[in-house]
N, C-alpha and C. Protein backbone atom coordinates (compact mmCIF):
# COMPACT_ATOMS: atom_id res chain seq x y z
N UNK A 1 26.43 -15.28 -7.07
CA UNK A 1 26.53 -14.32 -5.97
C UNK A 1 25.19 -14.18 -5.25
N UNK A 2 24.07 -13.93 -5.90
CA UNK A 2 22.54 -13.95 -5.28
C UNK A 2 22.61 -15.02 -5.07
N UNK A 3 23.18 -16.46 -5.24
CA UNK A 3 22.85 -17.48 -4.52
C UNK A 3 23.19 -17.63 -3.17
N UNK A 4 24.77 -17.21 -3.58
CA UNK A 4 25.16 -17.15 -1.87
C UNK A 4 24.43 -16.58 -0.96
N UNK A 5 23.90 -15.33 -1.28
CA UNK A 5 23.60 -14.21 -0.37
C UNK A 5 22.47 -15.06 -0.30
N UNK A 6 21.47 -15.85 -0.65
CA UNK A 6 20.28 -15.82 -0.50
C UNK A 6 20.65 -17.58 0.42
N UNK A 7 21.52 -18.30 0.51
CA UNK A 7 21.76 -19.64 0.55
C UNK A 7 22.36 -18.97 2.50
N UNK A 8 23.19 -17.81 2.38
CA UNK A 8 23.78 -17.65 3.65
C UNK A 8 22.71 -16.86 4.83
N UNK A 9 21.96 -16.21 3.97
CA UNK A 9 20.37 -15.69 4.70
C UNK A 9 19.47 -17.28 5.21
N UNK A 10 19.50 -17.64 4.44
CA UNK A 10 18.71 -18.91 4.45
C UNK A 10 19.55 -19.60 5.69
N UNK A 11 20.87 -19.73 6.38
CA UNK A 11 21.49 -20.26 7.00
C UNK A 11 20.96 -19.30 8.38
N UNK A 12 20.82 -17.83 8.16
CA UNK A 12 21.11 -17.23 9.90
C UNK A 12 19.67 -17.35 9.64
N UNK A 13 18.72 -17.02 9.16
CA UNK A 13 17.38 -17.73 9.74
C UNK A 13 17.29 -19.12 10.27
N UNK A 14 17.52 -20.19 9.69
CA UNK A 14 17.24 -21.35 10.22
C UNK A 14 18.02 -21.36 12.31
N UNK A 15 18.56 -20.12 12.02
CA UNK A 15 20.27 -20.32 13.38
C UNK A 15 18.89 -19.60 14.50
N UNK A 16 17.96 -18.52 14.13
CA UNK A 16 17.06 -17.76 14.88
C UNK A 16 15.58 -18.19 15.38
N UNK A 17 15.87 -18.46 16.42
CA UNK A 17 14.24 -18.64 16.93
C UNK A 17 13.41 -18.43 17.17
N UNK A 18 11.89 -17.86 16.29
CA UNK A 18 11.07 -17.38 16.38
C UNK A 18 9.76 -18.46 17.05
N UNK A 19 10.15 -18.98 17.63
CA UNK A 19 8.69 -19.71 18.15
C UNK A 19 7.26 -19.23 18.91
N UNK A 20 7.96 -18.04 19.61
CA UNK A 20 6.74 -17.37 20.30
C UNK A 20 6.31 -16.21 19.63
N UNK A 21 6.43 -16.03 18.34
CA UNK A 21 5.66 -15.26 16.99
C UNK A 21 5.07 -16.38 16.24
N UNK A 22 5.93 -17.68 16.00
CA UNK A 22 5.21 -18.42 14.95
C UNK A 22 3.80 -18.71 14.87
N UNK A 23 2.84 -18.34 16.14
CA UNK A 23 1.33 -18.68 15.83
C UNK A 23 0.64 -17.19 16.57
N UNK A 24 1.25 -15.93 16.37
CA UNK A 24 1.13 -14.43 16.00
C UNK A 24 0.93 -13.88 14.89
N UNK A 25 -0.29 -13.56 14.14
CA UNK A 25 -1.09 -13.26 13.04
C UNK A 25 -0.08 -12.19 12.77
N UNK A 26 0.08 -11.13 13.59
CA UNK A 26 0.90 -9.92 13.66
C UNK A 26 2.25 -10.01 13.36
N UNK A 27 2.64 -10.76 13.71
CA UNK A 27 4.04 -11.14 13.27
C UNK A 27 4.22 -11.46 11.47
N UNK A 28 3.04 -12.29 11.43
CA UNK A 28 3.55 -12.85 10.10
C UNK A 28 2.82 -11.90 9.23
N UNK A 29 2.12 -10.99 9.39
CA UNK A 29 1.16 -9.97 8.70
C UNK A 29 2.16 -8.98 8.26
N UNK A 30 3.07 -8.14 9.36
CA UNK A 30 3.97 -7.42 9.39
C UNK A 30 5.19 -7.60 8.33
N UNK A 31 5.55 -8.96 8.43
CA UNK A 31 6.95 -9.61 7.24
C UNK A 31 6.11 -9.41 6.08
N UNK A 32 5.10 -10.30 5.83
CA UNK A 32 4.43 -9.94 4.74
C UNK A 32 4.22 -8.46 3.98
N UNK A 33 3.76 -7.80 4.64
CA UNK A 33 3.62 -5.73 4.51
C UNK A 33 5.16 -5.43 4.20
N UNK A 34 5.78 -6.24 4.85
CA UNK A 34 7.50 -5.11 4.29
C UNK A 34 7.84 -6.00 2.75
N UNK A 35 7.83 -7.41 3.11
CA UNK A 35 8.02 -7.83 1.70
C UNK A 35 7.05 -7.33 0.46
N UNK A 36 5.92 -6.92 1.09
CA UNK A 36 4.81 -6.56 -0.49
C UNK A 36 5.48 -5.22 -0.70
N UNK A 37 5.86 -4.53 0.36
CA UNK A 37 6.56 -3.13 0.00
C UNK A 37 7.34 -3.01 -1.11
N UNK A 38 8.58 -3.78 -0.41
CA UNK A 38 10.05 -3.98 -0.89
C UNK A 38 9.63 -4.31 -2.37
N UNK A 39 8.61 -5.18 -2.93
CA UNK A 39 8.83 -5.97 -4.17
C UNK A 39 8.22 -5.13 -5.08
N UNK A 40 7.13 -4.31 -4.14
CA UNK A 40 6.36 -2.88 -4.58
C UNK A 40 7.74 -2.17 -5.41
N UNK A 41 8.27 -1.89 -4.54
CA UNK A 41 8.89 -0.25 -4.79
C UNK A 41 9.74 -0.88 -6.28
N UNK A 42 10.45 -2.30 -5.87
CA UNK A 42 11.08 -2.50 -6.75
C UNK A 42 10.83 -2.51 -8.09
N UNK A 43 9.57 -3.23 -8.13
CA UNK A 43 8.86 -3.65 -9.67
C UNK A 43 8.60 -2.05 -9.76
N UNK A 44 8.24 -1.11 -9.43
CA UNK A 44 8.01 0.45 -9.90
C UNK A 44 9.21 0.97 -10.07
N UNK A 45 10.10 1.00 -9.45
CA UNK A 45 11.41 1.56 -10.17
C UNK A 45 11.84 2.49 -9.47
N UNK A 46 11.05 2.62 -8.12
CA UNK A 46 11.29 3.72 -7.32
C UNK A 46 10.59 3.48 -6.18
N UNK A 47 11.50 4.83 -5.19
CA UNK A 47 11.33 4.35 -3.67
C UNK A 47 9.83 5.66 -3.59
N UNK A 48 8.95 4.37 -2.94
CA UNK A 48 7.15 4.87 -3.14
C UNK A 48 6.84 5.06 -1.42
N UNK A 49 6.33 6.26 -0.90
CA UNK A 49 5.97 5.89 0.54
C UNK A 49 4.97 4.85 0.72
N UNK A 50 4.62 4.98 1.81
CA UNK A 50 3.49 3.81 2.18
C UNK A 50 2.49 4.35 1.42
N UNK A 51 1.52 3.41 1.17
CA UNK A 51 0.12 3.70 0.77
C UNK A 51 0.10 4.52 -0.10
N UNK A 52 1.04 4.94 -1.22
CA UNK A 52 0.86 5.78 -2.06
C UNK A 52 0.28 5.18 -3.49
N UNK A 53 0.02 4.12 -3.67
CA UNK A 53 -0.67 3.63 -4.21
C UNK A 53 -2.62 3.54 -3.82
N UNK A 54 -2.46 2.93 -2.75
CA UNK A 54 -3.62 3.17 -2.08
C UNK A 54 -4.43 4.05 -2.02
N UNK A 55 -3.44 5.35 -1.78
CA UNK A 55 -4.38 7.06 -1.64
C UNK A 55 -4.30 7.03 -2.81
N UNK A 56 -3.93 7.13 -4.09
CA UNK A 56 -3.60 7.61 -5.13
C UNK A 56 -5.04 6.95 -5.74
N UNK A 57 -5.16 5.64 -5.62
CA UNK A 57 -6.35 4.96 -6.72
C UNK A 57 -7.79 5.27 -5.48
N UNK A 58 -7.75 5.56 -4.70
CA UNK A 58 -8.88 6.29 -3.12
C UNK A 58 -9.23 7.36 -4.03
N UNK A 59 -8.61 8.33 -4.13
CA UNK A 59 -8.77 9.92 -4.52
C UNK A 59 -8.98 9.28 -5.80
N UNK A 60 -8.47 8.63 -7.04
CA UNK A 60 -9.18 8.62 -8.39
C UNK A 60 -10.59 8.19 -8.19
N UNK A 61 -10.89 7.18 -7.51
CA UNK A 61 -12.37 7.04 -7.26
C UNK A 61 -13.01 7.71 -6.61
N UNK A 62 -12.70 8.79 -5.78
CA UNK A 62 -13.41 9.36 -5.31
C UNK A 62 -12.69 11.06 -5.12
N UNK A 63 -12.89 11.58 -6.54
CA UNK A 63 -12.61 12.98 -6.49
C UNK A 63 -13.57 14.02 -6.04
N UNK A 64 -12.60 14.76 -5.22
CA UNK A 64 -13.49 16.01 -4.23
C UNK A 64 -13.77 15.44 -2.97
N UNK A 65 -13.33 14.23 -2.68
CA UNK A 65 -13.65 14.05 -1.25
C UNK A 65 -12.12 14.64 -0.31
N UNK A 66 -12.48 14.63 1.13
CA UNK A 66 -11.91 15.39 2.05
C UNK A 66 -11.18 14.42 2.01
N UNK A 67 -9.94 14.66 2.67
CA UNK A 67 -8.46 14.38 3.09
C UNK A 67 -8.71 13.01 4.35
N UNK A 68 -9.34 13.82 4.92
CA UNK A 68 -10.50 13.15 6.21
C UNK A 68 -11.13 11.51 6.16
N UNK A 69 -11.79 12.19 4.85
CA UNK A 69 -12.31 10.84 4.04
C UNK A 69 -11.45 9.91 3.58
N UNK A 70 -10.57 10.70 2.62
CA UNK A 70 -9.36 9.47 1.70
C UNK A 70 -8.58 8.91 3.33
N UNK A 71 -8.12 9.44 4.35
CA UNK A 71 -7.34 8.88 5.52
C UNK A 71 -7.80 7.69 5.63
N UNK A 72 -9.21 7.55 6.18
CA UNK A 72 -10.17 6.75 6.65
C UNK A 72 -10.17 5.71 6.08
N UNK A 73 -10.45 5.76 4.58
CA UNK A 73 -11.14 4.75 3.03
C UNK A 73 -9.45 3.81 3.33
N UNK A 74 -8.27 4.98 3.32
CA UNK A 74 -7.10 4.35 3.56
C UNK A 74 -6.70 3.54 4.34
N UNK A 75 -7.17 3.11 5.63
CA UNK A 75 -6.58 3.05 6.60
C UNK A 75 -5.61 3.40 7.75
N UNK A 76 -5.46 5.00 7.51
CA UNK A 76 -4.53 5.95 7.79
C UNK A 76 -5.00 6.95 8.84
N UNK A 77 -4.41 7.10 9.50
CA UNK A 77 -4.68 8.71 10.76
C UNK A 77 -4.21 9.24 9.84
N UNK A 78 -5.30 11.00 9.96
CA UNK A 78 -4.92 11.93 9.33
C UNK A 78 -3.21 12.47 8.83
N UNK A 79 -2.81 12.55 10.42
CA UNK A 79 -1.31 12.93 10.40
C UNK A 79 -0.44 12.43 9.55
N UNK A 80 -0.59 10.98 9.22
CA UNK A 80 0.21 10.37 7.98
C UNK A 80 -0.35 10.48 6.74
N UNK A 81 -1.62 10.42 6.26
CA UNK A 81 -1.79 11.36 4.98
C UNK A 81 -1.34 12.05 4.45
N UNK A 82 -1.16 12.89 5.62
CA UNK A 82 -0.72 14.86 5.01
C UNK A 82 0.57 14.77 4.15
N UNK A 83 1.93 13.66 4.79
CA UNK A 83 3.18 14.24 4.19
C UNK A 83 3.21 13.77 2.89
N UNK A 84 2.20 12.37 2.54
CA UNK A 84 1.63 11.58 1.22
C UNK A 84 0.82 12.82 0.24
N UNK A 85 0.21 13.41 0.88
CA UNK A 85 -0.56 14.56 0.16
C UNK A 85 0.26 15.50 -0.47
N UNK A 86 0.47 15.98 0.71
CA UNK A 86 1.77 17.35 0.40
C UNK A 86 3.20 16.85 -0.75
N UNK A 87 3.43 15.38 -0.47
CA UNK A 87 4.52 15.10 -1.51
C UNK A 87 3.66 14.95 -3.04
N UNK A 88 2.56 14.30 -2.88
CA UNK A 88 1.66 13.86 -4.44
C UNK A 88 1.43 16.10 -4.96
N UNK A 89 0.93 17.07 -4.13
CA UNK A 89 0.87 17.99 -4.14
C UNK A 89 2.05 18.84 -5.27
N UNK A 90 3.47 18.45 -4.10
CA UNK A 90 4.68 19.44 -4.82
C UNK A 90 5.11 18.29 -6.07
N UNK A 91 4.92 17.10 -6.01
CA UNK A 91 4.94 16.76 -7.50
C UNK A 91 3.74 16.67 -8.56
N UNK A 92 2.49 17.42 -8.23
CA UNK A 92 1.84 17.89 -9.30
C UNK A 92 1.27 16.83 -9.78
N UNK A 93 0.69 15.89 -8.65
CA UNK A 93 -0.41 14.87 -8.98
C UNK A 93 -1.39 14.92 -8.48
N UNK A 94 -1.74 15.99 -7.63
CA UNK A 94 -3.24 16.12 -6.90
C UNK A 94 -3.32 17.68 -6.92
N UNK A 95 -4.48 18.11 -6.70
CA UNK A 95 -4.79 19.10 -6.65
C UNK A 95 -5.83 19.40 -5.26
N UNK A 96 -5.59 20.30 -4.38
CA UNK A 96 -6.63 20.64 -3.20
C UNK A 96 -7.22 21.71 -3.01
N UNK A 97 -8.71 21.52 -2.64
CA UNK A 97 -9.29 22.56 -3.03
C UNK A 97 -9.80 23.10 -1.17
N UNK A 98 -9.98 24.12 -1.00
CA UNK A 98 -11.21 23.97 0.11
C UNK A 98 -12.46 24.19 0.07
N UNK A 99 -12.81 23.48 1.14
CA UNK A 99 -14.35 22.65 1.10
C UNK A 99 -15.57 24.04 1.79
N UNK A 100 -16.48 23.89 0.71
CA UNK A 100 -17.09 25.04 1.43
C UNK A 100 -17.88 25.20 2.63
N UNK A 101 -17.73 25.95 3.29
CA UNK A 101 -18.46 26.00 4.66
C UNK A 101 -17.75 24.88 6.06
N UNK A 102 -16.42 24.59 5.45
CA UNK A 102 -15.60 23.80 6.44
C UNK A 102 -14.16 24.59 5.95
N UNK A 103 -13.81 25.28 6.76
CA UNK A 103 -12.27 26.20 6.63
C UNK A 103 -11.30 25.15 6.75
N UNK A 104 -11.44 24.25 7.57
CA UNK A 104 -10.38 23.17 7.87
C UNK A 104 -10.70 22.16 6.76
N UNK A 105 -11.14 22.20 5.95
CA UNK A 105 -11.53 20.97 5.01
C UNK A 105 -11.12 21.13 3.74
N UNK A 106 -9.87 20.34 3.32
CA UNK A 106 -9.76 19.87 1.93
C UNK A 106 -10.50 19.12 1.07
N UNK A 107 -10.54 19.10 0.05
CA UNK A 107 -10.99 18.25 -1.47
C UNK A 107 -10.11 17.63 -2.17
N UNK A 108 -9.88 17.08 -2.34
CA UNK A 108 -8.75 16.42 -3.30
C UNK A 108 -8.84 15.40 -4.53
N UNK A 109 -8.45 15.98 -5.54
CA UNK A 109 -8.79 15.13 -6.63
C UNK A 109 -6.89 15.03 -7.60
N UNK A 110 -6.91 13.94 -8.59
CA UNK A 110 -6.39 13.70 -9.25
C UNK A 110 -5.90 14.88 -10.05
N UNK A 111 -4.71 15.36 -10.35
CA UNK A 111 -4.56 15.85 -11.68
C UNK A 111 -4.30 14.75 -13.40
N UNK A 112 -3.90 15.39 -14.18
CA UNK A 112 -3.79 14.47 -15.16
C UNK A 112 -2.16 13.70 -15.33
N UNK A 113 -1.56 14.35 -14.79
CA UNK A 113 0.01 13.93 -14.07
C UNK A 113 -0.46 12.39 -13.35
N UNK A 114 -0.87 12.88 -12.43
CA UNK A 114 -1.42 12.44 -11.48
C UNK A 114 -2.56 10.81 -11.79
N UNK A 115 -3.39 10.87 -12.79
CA UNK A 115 -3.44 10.11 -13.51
C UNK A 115 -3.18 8.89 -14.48
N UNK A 116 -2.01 9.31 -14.90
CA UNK A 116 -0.93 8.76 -15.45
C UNK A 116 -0.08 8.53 -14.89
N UNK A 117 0.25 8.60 -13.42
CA UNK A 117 1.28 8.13 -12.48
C UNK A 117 0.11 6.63 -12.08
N UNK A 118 -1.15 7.18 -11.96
CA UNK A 118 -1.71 6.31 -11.21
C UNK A 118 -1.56 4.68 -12.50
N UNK A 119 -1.69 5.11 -13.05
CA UNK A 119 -2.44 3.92 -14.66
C UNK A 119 -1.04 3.09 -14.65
N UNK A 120 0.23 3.70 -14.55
CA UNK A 120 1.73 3.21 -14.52
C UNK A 120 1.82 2.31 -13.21
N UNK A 121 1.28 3.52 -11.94
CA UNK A 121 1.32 2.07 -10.79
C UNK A 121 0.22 0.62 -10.91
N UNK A 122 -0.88 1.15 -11.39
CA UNK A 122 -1.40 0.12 -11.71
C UNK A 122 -1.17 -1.07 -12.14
N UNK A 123 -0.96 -1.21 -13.45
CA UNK A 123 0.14 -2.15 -14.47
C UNK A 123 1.24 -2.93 -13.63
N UNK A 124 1.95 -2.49 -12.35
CA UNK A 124 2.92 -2.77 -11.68
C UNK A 124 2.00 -3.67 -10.57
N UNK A 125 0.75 -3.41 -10.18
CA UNK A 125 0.28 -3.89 -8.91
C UNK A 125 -0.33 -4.89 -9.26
N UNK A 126 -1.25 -5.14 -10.73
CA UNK A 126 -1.81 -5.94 -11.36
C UNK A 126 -0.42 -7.00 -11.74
N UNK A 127 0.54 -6.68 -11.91
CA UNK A 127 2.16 -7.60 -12.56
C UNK A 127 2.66 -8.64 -10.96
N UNK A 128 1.94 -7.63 -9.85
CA UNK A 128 2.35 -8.36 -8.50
C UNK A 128 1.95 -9.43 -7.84
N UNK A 129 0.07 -8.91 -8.47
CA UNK A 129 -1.17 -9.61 -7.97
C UNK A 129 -0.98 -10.73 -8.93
N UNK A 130 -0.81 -10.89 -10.11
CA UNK A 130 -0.85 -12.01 -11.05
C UNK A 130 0.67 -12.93 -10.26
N UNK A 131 1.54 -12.48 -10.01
CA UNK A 131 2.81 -13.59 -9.35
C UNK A 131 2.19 -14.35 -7.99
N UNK A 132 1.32 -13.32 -6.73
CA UNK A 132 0.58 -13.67 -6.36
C UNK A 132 -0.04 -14.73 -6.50
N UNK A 133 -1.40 -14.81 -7.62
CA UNK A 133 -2.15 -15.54 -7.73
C UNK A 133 -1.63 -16.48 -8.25
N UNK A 134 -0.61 -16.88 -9.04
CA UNK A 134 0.29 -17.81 -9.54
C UNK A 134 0.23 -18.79 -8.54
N UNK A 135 0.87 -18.22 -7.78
CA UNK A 135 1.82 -18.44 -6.19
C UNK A 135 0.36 -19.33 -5.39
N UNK A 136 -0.34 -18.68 -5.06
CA UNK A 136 -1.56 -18.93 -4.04
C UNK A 136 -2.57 -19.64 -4.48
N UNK A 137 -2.97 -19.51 -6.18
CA UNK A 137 -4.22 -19.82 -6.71
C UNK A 137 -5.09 -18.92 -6.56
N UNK A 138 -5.97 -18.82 -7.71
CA UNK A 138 -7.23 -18.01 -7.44
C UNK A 138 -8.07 -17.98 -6.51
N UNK A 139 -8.18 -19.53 -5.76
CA UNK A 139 -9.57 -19.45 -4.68
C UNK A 139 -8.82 -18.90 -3.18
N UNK A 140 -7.18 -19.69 -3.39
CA UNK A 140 -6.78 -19.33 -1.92
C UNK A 140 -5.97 -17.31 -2.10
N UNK A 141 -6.01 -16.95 -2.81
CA UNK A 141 -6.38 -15.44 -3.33
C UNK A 141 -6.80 -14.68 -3.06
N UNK A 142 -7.95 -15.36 -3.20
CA UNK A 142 -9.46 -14.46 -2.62
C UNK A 142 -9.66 -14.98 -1.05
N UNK A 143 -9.80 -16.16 -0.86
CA UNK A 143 -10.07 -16.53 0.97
C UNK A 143 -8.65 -15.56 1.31
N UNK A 144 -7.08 -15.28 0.89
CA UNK A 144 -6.34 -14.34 1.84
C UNK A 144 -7.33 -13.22 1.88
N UNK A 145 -7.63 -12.67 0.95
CA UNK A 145 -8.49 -11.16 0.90
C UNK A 145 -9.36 -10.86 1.95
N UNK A 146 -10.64 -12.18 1.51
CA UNK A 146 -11.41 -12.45 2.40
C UNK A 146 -10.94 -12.29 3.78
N UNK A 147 -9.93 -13.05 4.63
CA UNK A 147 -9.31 -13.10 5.59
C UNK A 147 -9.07 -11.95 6.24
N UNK A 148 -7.88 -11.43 5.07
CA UNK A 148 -7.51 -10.14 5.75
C UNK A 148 -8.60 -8.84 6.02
N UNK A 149 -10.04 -8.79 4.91
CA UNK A 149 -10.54 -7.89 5.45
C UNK A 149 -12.03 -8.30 7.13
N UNK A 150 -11.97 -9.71 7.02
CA UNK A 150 -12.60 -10.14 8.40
C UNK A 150 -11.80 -9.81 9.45
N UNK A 151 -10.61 -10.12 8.60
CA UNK A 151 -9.41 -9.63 10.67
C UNK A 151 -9.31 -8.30 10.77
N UNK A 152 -9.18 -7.29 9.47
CA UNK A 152 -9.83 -5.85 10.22
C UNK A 152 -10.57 -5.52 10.59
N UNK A 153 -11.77 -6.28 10.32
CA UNK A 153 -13.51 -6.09 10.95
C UNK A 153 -13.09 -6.17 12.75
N UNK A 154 -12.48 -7.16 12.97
CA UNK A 154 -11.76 -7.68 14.36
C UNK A 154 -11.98 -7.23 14.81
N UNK A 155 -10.68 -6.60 14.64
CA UNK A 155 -9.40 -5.60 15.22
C UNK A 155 -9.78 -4.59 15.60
């Protein structure tokens, strides 16, 4: 049955013509980001927002920094942080403090929940990166890395 489905996918792609994406960084950057998602959420066992991995191991390395800060370190506008915050918040994996002498300024650090959510996603991202490196090799691994963080320098 997954063969079919994957043999009859394999048929309406070949039927679709993407030629004026095929040499668009953006294009193929984008498929990539939903597939690392998708295989994300799956290997965890659950449906994860964006970057909740990301903020999650941001704020373990760097507890007590502002909201402001983790956005940034993230790659995130504030505005999409917040609903990542506020959800890690009402499930009792972060804790926020305010920042003194800035009324508008959060702190945010790990709880021990919070902790142990992180160490569990870990194990899952390290299980992704190793199929990865399988897949790519170690040197061409690191030159994607490499890559991808020169084309944000870009951008």
């Amino acid at each position: 049955m997954a063969h079919d489905k994957a043999k009859n996918s394999k048929k309406v792609l070949d039927a679709i013509r993407t030629t004026a994406l095929d040499e668009v960084v953006g294009f193929h950057m984008r498929k990539a980001i939903l597939r690392a998602q998708s295989t994300f959420a799956t290997v965890a066992g659950k449906k994860l927002m964006t970057g909740q991995y990301s903020v999650m191991a941001i704020i373990n390395e760097n507890p007590g920094r502002t909201q402001s800060a983790i956005a940034e370190a993230a790659g995130l506008d504030r505005s999409s942080l917040v609903p990542i915050l506020n959800k890690f918040e009402d499930e009792g994996l972060i804790l926020r403090a305010p920042v003194k002498g800035d009324k508008r300024a959060y702190a945010v650090r790990l709880t021990k929940k919070g902790e142990r959510e992180l160490a569990e996603l870990e194990s899952k991202v390290r299980e992704i990166e190793a199929k990865v490196i399988s897949g790519l090799g170690t040197k061409d691994h690191q030159t994607l890395i490499d890559l991808l963080k020169r084309f944000h320098e870009i951008i």
